[in-house]
N, C-alpha and C. Protein backbone atom coordinates (compact mmCIF):
# COMPACT_ATOMS: atom_id res chain seq x y z
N UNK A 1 -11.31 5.12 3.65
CA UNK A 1 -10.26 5.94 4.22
C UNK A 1 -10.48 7.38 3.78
N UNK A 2 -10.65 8.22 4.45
CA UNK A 2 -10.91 9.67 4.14
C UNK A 2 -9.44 10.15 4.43
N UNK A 3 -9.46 11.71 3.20
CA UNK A 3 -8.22 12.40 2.81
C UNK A 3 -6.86 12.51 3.51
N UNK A 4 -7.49 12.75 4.95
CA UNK A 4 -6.42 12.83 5.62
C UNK A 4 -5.39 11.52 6.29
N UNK A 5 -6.33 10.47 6.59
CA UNK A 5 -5.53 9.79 5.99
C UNK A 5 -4.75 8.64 5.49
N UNK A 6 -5.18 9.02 4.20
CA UNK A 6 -4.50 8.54 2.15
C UNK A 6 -3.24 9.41 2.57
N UNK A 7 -3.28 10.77 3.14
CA UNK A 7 -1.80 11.65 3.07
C UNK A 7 -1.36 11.14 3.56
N UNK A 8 -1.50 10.51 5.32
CA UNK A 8 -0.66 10.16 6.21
C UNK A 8 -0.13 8.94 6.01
N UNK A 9 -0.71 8.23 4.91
CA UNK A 9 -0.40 6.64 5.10
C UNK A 9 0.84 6.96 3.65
N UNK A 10 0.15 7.74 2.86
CA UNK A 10 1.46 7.79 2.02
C UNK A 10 2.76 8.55 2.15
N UNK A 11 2.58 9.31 3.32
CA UNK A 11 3.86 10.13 3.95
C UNK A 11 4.79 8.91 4.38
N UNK A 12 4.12 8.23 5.30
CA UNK A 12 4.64 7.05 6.34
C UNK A 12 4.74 5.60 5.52
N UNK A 13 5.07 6.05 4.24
CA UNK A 13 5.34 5.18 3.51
C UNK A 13 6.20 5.86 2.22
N UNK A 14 6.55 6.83 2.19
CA UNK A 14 7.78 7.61 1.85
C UNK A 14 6.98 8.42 0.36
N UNK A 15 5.59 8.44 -0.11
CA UNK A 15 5.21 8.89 -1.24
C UNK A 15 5.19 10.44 -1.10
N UNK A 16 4.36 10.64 -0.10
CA UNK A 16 4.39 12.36 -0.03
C UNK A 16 4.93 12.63 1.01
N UNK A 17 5.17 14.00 0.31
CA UNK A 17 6.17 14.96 0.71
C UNK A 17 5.94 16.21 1.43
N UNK A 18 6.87 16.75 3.05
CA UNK A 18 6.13 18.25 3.54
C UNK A 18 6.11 19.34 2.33
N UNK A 19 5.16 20.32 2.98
CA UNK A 19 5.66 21.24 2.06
C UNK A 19 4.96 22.41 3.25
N UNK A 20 6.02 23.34 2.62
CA UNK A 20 5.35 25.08 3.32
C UNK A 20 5.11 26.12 2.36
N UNK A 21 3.88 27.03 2.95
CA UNK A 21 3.86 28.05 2.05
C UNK A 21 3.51 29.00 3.05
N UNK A 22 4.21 30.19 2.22
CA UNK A 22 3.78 31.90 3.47
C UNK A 22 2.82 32.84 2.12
N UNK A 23 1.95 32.74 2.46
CA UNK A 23 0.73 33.69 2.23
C UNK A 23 1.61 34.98 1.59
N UNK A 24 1.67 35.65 0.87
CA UNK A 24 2.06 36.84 -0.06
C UNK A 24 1.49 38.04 0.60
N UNK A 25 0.52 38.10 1.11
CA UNK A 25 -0.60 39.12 1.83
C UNK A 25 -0.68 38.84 3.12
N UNK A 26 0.21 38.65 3.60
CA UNK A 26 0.44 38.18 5.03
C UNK A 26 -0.05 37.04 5.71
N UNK A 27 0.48 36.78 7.34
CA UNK A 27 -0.08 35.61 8.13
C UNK A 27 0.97 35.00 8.43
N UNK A 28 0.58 33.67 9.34
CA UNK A 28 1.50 32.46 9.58
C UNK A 28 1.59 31.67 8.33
N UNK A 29 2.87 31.22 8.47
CA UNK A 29 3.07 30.60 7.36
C UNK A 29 2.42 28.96 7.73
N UNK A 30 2.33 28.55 6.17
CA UNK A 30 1.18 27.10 6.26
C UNK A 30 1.78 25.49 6.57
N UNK A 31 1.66 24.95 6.69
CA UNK A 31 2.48 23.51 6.37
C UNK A 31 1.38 22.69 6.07
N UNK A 32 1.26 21.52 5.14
CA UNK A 32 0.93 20.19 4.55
C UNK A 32 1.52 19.26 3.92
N UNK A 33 1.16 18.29 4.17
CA UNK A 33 1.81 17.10 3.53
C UNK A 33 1.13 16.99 1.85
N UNK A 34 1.72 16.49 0.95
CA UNK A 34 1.44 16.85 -0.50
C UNK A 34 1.94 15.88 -1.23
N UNK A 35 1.21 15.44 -2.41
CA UNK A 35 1.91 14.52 -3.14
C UNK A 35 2.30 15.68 -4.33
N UNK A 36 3.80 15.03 -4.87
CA UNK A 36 4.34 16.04 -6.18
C UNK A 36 4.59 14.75 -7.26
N UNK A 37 3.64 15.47 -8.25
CA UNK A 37 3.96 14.80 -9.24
C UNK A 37 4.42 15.34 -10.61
N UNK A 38 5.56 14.55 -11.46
CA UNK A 38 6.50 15.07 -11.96
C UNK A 38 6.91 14.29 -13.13
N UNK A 39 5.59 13.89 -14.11
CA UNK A 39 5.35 13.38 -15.40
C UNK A 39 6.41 13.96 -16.51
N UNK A 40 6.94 12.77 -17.27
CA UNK A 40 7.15 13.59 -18.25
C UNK A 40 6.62 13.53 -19.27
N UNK A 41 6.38 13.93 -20.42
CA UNK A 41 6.08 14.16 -21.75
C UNK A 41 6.63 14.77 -22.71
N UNK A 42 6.16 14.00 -24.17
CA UNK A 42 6.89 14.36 -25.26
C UNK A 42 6.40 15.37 -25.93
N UNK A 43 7.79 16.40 -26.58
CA UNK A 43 6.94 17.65 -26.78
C UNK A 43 7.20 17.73 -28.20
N UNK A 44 7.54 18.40 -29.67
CA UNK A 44 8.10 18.04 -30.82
C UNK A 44 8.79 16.97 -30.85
N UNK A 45 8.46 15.74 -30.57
CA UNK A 45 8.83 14.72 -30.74
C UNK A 45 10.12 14.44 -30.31
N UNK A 46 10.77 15.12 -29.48
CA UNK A 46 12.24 14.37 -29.19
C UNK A 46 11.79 15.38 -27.84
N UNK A 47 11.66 16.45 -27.26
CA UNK A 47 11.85 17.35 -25.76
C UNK A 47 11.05 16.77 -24.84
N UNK A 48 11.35 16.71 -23.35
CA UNK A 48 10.43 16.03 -22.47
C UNK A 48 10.91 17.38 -21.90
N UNK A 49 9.21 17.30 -21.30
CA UNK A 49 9.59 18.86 -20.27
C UNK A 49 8.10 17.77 -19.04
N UNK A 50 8.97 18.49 -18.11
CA UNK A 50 7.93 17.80 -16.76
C UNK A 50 6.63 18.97 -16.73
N UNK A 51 5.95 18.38 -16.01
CA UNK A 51 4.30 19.03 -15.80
C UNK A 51 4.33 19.06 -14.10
N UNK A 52 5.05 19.72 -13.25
CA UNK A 52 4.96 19.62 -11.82
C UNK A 52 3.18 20.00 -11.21
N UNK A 53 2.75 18.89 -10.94
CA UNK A 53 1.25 19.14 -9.97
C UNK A 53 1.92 18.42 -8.63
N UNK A 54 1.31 19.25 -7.67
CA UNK A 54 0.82 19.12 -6.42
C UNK A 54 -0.62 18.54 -6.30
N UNK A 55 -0.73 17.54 -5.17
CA UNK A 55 -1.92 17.49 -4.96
C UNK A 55 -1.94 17.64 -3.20
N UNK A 56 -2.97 18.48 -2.77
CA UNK A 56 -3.06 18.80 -1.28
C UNK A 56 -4.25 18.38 -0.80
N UNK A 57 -4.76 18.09 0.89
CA UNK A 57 -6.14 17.97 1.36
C UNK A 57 -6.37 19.93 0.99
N UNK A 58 -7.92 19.90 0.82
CA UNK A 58 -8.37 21.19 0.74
C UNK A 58 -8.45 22.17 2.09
N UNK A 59 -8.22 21.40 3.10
CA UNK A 59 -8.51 21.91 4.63
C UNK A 59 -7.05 22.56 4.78
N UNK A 60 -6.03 22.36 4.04
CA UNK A 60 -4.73 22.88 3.97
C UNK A 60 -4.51 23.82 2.95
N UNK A 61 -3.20 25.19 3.23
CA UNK A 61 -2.97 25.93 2.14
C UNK A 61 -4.59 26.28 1.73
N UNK A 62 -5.13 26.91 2.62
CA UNK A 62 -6.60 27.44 2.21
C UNK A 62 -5.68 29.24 1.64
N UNK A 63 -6.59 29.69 0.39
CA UNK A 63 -6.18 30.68 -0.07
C UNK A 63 -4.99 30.88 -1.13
N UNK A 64 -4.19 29.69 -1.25
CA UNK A 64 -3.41 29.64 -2.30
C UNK A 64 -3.94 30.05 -3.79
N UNK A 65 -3.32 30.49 -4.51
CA UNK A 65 -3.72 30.78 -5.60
C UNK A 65 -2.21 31.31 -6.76
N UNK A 66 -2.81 31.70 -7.85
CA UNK A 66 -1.30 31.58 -8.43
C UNK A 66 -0.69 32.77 -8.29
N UNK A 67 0.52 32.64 -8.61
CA UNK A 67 1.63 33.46 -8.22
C UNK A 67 1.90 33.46 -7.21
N UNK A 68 1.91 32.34 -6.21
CA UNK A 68 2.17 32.63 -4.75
C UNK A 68 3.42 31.42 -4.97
N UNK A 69 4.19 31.16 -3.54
CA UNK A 69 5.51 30.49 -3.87
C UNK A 69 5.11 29.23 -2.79
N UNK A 70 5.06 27.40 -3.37
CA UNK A 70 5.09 26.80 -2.29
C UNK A 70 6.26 26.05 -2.31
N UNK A 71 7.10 25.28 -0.87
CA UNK A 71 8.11 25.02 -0.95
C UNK A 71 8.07 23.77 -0.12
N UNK A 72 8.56 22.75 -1.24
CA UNK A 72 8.38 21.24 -1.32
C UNK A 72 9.74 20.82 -0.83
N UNK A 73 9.53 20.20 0.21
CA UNK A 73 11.00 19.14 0.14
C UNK A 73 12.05 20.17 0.03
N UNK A 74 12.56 21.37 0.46
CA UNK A 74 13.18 22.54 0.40
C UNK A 74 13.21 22.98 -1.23
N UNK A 75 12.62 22.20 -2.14
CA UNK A 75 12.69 23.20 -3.41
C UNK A 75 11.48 24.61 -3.40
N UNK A 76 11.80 25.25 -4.16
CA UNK A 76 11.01 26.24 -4.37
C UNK A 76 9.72 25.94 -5.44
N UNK A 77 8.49 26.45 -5.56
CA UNK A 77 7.59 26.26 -6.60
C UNK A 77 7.12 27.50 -6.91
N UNK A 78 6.78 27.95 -8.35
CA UNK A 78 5.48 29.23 -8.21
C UNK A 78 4.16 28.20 -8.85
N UNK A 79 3.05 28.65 -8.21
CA UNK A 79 1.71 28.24 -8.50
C UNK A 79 1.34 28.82 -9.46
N UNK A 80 1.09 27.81 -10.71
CA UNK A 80 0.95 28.56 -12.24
C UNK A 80 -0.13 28.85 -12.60
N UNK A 81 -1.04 28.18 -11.77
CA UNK A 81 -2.77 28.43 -12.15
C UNK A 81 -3.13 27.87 -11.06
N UNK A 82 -4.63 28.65 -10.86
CA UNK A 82 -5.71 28.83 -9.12
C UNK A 82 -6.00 27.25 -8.84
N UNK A 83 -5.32 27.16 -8.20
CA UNK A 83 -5.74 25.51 -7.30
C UNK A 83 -7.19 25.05 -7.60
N UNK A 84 -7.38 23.43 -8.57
CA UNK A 84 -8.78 23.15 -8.57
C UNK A 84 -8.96 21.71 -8.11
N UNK A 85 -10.48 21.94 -7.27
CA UNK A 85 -10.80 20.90 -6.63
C UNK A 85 -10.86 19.59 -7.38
N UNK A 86 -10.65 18.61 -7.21
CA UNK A 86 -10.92 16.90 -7.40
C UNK A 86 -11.46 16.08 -6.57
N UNK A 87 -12.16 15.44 -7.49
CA UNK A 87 -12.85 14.40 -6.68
C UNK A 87 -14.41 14.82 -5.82
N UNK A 88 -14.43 14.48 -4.95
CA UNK A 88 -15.34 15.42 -3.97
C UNK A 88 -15.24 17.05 -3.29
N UNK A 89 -14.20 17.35 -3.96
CA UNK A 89 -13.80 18.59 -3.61
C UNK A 89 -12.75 18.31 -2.15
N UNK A 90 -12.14 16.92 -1.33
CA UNK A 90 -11.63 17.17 -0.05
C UNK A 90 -9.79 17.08 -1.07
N UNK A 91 -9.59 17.22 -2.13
CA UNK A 91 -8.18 17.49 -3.02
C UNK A 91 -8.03 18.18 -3.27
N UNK A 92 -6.77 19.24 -3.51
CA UNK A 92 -6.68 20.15 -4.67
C UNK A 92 -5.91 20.15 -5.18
N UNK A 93 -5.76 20.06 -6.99
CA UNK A 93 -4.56 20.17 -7.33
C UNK A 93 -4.11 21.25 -8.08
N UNK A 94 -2.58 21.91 -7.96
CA UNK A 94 -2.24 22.99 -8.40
C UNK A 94 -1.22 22.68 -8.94
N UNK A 95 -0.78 23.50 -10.06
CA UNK A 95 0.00 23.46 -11.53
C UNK A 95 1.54 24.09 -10.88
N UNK A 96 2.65 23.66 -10.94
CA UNK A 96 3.87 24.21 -10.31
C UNK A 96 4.61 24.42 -11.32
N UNK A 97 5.99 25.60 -11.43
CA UNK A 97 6.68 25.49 -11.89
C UNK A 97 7.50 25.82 -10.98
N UNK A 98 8.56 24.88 -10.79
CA UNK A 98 10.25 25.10 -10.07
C UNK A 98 10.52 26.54 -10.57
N UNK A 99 11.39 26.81 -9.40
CA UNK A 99 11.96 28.02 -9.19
C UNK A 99 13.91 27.98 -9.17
């Protein structure tokens, strides 16, 4: 099963989620389907703070990079660090923090 779709079968099965982003430096704004993931972990031994990653096909959100804003499921995100490829390079995943 190639990238596109692993997205579609897990959209149409309620895992991932739309998302949009508008380019900072202009253009049409983007749309893809995305998985968000939203781990938690222990931090001084008692704080859990989440780790928000996105994972996208690479043929989507071409040019993202950080400091730009993507918007999941109507929440807001900023991209905390430059989107990096996985796998064969047809993934990318990028570091979020809620807005």
């Amino acid at each position: 099963m190639d990238a596109t779709a692993s997205f579609e079968a897990f959209k149409a099965a309620g895992l991932a989620l739309d998302a949009t982003w508008q380019p900072s430096i202009g253009g049409p704004q983007q749309s893809a389907v995305v998985l968000l993931d939203v781990p938690d972990e222990m931090l001084l031994d008692s704080a859990l703070a989440g780790q928000q990653v996105m994972e996208y096909r690479s043929t989507q959100f071409v040019g993202l990079a950080t400091g730009e804003t993507v918007t999941i499921s109507g929440t807001d995100y900023l991209v905390r660090e430059t989107p990096r490829r996985l796998y064969d390079g047809a993934i990318l995943r990028a570091w979020l923090t809620p807005l």
